[in-house]
C-alpha atoms as a PDB file:
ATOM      1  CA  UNK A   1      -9.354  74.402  65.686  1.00  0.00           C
ATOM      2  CA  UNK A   2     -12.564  75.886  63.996  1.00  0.00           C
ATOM      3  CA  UNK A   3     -13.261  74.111  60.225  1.00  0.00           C
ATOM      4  CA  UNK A   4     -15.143  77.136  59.370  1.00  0.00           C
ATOM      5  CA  UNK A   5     -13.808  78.873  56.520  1.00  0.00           C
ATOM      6  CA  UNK A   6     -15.059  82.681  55.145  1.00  0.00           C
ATOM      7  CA  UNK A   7     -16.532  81.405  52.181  1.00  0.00           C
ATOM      8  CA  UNK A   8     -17.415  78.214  49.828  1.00  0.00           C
ATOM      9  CA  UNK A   9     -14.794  79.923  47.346  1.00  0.00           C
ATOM     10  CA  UNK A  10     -12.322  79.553  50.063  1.00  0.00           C
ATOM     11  CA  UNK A  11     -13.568  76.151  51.280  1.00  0.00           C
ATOM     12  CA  UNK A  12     -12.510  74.751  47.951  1.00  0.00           C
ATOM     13  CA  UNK A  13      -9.362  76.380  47.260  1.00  0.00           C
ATOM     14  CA  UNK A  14      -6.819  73.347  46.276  1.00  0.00           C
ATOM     15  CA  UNK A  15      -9.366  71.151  46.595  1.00  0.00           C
ATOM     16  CA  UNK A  16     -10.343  71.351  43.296  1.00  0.00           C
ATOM     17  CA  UNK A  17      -8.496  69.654  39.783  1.00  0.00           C
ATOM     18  CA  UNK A  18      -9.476  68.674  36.950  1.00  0.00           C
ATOM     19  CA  UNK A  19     -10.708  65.292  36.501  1.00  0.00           C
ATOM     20  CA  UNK A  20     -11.557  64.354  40.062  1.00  0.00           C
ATOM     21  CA  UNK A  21     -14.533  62.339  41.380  1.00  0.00           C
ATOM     22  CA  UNK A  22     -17.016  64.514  43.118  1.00  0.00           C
ATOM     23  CA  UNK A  23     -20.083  63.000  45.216  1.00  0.00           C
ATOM     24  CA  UNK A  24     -22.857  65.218  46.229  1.00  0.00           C
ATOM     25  CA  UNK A  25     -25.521  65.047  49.037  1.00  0.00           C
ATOM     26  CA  UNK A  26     -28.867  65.538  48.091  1.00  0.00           C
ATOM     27  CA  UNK A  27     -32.003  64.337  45.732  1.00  0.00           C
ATOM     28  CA  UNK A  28     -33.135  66.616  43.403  1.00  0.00           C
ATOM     29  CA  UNK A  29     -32.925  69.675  44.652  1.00  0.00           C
ATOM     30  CA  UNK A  30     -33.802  68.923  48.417  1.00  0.00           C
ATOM     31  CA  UNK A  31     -30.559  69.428  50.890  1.00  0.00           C
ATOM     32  CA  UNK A  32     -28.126  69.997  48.115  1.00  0.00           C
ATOM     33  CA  UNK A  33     -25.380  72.002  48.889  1.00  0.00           C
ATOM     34  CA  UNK A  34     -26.158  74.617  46.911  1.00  0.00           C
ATOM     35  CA  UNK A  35     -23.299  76.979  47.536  1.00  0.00           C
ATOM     36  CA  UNK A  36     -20.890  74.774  47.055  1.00  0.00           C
ATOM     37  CA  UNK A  37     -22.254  73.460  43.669  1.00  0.00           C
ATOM     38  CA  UNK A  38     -21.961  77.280  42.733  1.00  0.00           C
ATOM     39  CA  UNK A  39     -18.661  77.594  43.766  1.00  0.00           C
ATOM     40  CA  UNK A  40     -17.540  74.694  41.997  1.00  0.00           C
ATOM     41  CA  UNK A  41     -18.672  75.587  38.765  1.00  0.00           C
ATOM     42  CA  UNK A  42     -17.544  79.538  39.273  1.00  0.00           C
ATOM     43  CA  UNK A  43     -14.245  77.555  39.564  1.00  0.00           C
ATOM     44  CA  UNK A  44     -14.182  76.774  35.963  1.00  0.00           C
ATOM     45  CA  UNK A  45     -12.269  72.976  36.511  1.00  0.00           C
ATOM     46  CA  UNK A  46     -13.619  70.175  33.909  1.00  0.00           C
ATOM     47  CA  UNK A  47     -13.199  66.516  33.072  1.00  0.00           C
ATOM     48  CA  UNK A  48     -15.743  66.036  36.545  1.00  0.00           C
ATOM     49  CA  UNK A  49     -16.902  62.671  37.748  1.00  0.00           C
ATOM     50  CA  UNK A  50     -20.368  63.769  39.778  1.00  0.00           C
ATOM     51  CA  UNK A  51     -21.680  60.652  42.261  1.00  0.00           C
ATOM     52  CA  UNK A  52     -25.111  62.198  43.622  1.00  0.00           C
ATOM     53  CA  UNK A  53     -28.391  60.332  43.206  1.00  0.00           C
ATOM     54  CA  UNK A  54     -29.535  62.345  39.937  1.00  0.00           C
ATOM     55  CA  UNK A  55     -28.371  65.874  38.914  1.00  0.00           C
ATOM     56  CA  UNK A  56     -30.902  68.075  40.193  1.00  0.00           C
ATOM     57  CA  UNK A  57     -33.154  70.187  37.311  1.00  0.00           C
ATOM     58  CA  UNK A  58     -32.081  72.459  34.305  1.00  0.00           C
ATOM     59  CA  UNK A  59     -30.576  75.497  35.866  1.00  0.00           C
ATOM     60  CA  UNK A  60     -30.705  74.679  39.192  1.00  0.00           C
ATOM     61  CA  UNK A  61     -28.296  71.901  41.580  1.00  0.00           C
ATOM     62  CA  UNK A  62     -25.844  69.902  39.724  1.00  0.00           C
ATOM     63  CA  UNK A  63     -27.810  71.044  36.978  1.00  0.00           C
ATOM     64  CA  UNK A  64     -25.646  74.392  36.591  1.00  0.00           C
ATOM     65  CA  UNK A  65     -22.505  72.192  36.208  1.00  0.00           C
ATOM     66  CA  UNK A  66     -23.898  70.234  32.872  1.00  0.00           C
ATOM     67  CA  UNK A  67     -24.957  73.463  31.353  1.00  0.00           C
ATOM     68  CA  UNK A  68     -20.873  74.647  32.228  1.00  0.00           C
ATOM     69  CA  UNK A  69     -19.994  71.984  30.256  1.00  0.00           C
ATOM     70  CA  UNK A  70     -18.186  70.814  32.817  1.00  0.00           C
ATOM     71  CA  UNK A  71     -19.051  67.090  33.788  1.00  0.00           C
ATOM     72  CA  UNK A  72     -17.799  64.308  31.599  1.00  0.00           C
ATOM     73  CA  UNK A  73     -19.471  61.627  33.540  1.00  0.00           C
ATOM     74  CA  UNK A  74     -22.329  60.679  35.869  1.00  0.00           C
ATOM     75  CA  UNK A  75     -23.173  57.843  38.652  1.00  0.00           C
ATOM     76  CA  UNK A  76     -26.417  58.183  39.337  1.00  0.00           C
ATOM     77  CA  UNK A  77     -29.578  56.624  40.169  1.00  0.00           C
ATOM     78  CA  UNK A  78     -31.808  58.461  38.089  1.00  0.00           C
ATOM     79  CA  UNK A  79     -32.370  61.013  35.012  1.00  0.00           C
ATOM     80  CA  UNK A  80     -35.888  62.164  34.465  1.00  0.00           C
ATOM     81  CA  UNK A  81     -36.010  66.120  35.838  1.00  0.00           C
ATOM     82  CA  UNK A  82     -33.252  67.276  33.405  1.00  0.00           C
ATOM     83  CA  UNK A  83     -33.709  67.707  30.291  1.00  0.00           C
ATOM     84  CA  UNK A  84     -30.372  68.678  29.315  1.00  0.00           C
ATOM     85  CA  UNK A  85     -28.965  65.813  31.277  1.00  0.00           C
ATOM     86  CA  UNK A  86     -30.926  63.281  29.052  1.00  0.00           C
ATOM     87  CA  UNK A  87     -30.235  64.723  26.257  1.00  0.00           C
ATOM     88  CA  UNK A  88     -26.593  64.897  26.230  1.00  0.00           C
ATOM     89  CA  UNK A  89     -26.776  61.438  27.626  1.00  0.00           C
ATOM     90  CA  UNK A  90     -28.542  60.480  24.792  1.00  0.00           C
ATOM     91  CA  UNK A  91     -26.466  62.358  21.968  1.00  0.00           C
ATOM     92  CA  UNK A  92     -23.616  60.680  23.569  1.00  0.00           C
ATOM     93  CA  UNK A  93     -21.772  63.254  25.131  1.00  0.00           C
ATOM     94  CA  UNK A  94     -22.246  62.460  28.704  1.00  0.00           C
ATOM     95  CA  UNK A  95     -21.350  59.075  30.145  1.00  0.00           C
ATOM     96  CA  UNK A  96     -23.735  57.913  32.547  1.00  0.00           C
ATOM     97  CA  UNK A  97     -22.909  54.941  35.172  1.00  0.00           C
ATOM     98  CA  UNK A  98     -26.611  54.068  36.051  1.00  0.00           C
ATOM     99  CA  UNK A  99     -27.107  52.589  39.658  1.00  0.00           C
ATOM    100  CA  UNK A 100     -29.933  51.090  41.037  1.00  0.00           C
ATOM    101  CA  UNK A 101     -30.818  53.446  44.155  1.00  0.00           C
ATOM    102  CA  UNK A 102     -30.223  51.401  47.277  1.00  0.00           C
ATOM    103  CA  UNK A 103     -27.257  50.418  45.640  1.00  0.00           C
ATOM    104  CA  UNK A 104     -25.836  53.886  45.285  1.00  0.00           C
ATOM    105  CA  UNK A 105     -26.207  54.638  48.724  1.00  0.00           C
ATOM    106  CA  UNK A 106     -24.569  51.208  49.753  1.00  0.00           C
ATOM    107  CA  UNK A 107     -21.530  51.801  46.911  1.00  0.00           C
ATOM    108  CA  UNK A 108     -21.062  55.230  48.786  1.00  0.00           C
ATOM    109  CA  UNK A 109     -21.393  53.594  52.893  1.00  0.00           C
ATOM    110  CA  UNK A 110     -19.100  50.915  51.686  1.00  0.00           C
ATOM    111  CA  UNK A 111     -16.252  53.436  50.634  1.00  0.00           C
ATOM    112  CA  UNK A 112     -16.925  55.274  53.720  1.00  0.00           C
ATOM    113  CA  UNK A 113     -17.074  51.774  55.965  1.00  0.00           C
ATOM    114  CA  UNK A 114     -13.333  51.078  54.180  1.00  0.00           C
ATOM    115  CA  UNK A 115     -15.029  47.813  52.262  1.00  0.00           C
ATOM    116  CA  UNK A 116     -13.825  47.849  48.803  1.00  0.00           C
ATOM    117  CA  UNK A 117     -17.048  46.029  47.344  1.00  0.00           C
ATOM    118  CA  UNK A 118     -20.248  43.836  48.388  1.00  0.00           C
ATOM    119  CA  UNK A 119     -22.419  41.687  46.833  1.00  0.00           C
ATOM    120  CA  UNK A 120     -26.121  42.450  46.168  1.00  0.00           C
ATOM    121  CA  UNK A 121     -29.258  40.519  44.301  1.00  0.00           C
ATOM    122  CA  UNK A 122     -30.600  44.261  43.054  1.00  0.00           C
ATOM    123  CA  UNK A 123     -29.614  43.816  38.974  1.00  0.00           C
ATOM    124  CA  UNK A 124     -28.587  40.626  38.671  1.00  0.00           C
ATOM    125  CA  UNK A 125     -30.446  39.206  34.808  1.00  0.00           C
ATOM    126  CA  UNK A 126     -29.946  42.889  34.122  1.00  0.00           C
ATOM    127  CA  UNK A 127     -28.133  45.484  31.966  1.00  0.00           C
ATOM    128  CA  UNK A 128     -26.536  46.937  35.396  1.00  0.00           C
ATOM    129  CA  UNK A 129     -25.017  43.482  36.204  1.00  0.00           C
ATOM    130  CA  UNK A 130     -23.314  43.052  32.246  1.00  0.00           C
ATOM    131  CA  UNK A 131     -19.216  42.783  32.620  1.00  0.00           C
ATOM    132  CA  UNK A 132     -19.342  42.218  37.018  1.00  0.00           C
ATOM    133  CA  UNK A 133     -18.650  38.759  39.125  1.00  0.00           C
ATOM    134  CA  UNK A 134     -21.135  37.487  40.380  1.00  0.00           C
ATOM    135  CA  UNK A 135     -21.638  34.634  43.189  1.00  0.00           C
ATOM    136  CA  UNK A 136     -23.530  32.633  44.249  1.00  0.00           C
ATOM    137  CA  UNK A 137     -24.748  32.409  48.207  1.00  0.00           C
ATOM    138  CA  UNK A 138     -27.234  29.412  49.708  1.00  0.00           C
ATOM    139  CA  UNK A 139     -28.529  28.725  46.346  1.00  0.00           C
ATOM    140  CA  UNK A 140     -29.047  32.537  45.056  1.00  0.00           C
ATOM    141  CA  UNK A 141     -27.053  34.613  42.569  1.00  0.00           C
ATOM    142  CA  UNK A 142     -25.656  37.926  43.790  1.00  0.00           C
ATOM    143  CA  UNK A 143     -23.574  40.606  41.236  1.00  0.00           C
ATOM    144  CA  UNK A 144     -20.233  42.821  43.122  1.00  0.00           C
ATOM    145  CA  UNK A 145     -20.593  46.081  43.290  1.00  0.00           C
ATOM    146  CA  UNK A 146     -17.501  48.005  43.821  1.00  0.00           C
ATOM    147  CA  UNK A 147     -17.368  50.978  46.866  1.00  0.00           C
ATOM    148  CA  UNK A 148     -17.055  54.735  45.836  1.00  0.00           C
ATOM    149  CA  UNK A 149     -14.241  57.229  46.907  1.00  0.00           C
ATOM    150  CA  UNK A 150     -14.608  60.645  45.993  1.00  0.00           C
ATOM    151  CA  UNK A 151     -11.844  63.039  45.674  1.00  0.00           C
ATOM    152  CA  UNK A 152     -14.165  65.544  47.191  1.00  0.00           C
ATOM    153  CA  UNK A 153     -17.436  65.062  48.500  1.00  0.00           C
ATOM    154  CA  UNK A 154     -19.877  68.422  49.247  1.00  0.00           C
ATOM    155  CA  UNK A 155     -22.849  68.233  51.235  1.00  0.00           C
ATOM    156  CA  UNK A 156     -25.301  70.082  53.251  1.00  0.00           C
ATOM    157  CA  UNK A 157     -26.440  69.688  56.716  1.00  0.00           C
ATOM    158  CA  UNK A 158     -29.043  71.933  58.391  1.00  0.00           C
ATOM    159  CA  UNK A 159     -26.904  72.478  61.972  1.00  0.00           C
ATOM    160  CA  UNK A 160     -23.333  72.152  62.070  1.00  0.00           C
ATOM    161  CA  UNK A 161     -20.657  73.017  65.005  1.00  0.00           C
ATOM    162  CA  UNK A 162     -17.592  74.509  64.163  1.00  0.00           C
ATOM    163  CA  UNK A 163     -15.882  70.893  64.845  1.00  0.00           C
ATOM    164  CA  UNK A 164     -17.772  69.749  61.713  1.00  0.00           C
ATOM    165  CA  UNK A 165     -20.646  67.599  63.642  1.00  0.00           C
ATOM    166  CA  UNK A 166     -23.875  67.713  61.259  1.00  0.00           C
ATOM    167  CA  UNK A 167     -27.409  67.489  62.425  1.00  0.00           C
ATOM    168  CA  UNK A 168     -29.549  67.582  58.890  1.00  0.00           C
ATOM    169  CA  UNK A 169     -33.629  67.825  58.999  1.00  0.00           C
ATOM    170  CA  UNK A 170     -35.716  66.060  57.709  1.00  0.00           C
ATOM    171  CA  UNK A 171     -36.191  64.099  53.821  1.00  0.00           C
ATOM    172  CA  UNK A 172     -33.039  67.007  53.165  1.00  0.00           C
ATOM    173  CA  UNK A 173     -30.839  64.463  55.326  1.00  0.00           C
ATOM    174  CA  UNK A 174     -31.085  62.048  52.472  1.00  0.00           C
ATOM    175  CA  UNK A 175     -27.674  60.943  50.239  1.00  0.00           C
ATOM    176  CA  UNK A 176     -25.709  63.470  52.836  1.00  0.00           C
ATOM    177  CA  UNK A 177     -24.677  61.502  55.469  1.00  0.00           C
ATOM    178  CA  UNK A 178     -23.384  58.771  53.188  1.00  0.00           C
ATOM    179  CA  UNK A 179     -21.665  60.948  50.842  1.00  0.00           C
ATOM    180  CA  UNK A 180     -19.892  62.670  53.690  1.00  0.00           C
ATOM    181  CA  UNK A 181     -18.248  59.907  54.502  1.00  0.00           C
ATOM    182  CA  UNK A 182     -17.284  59.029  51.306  1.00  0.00           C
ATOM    183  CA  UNK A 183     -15.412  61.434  50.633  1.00  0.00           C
ATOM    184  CA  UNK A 184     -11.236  62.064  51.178  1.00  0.00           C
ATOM    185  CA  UNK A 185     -11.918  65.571  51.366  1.00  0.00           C
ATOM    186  CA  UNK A 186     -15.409  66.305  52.530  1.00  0.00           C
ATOM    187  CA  UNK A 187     -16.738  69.965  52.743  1.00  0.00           C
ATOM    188  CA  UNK A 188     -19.721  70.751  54.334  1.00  0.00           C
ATOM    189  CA  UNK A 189     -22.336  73.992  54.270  1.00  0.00           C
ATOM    190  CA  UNK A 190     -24.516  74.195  56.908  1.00  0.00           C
ATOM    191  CA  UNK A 191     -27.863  76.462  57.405  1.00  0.00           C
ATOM    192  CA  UNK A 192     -27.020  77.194  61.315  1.00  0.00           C
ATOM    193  CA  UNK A 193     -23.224  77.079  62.608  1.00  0.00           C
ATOM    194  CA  UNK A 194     -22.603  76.802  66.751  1.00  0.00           C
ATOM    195  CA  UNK A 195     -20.650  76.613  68.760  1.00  0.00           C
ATOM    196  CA  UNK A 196     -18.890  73.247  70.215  1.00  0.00           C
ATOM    197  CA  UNK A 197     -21.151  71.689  72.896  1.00  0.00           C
ATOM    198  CA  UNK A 198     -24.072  72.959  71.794  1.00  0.00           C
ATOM    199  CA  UNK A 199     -25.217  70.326  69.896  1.00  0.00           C
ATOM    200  CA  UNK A 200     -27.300  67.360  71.610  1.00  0.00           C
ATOM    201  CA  UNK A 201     -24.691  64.542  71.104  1.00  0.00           C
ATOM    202  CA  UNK A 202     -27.393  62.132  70.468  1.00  0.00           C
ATOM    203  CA  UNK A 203     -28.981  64.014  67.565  1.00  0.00           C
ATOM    204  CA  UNK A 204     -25.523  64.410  65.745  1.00  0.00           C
ATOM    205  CA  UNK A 205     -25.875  62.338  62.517  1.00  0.00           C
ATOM    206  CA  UNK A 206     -22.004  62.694  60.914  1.00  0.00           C
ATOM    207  CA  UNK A 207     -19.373  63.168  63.443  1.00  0.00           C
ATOM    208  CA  UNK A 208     -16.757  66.093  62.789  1.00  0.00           C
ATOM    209  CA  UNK A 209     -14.276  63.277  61.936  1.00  0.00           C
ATOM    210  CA  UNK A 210     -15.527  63.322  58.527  1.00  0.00           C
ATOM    211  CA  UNK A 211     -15.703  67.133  57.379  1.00  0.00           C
ATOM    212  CA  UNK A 212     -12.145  68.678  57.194  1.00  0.00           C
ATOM    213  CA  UNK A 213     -14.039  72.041  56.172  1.00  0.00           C
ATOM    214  CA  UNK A 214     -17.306  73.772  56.872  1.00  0.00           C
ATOM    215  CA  UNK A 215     -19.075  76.793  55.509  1.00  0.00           C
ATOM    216  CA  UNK A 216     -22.002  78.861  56.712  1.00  0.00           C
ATOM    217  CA  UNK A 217     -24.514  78.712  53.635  1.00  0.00           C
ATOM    218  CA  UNK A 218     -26.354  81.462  52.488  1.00  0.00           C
ATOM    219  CA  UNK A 219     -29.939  82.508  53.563  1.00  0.00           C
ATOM    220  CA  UNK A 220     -31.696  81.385  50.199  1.00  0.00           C
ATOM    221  CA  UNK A 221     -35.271  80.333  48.806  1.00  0.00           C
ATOM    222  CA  UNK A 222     -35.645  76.447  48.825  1.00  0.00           C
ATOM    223  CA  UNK A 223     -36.787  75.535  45.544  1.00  0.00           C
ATOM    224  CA  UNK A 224     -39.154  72.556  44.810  1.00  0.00           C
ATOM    225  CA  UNK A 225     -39.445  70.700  42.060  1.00  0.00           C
ATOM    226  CA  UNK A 226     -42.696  69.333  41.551  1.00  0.00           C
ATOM    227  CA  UNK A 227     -45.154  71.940  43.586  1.00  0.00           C
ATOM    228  CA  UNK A 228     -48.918  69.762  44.168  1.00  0.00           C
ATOM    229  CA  UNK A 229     -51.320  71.414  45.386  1.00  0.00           C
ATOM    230  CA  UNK A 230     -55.420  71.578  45.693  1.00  0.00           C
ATOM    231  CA  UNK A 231     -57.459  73.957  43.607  1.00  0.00           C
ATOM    232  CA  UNK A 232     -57.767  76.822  45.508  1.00  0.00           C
ATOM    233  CA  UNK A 233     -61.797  76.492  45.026  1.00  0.00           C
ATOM    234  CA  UNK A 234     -61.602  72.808  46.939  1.00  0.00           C
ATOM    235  CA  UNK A 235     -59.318  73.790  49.656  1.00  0.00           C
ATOM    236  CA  UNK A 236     -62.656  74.551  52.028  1.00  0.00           C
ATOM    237  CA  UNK A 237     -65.003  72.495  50.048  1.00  0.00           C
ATOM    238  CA  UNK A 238     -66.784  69.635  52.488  1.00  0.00           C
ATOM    239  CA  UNK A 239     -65.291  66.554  52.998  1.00  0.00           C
ATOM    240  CA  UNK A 240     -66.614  63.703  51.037  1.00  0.00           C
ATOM    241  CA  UNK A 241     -68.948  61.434  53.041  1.00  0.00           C
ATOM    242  CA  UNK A 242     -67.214  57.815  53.443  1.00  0.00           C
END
């Protein structure tokens, strides 16, 4: 049976309560699942938990959802390209679960893998290690970090068959494949939907056995968050002798 559904409104319909744990695909705002992050906060629920890597940029990504006013907490890796994300951390309204990065992504594959927790060197002497077991293993200590299970997880994957099999491209693979299987419910939005058996099995990244629903997402500009380029005066200058 197809997982495709009409719409990311539809996608989420009684997936969606107040309160839940949601993780996210993406970093920043490069293969977030854009249309579902809409979706979600046109649905108006509160009280979230968000699990993505940070929460993309003021306005745009996870972003919309703190300006809703709907998130009351955050596991992330990192802060920096939202402003209203820091400060609302900082006035104490938001409560933020900071995670070293590599951790993150191992908290997520562990809930995914079905291991309930694992024990890593990244934090230990630190503030992120404060209140955890730790262990110690030939001679070195190690701090637990417990798996994450999301409620709902949302990602986005560049080619998708209607089974749910996700190819993604590129850096916008990133926290996706993790998160989808992290998730009890996982929901994916793809940029190109086929077909079964039209996929190369060998390039499929996250087996349909993880997405219960899929959505075609919209044709949309890719934003970028930090644009660097070269004066447009340099661009043909000579090259500099070595």
């Amino acid at each position: 049976m197809s997982k495709l559904q009409p719409s990311a409104a539809v996608a989420l319909e009684e997936a969606l309560q107040d309160g839940i744990t949601l993780a996210v695909g993406g970093f920043g705002l490069s293969g977030i699942p854009a249309d579902l992050i809409e979706a979600v906060r046109d649905s108006g629920i509160k009280d979230l938990t968000v699990v993505s890597n940070n929460m993309g940029v003021d306005g745009k990504g996870l972003g919309i959802l703190i300006e809703a006013g709907q998130v009351r907490k955050v596991i992330a890796s990192y802060v920096g390209e939202n402003k209203l994300f820091a400060k609302q951390y900082l006035a104490g309204k938001l409560e933020v679960e900071f995670t070293p990065q590599g951790t993150l992504a191992e908290r997520l594959r562990a809930g995914g893998a079905g291991i309930p927790a694992f024990y890593t060197k990244t934090g230990v002497g630190t503030l992120v290690a404060e209140g955890k077991p730790h262990e110690v293993f030939d001679g070195e200590t190690y701090v637990q970090e417990r798996a994450i299970r999301a409620d709902v997880a949302l990602v986005h994957a560049h080619t998708a068959d209607t089974d749910g099999n996700l190819v993604y491209r590129y850096t916008a693979r990133n926290f996706n494949p993790v998160v989808a299987t992290a998730g009890l419910l996982t929901i994916a939005e793809a940029e190109v939907v086929v077909e079964p058996g039209e996929l190369d099995p060998n390039h499929i990244v996250t087996p349909g056995v993880f997405v219960q629903r899929l959505v075609q997402a919209k044709d949309r500009v890719k934003d970028i968050e930090q644009r660097t380029v070269r004066p447009a005066a340099s661009r043909n200058a000579a090259p500099v002798p070595a």
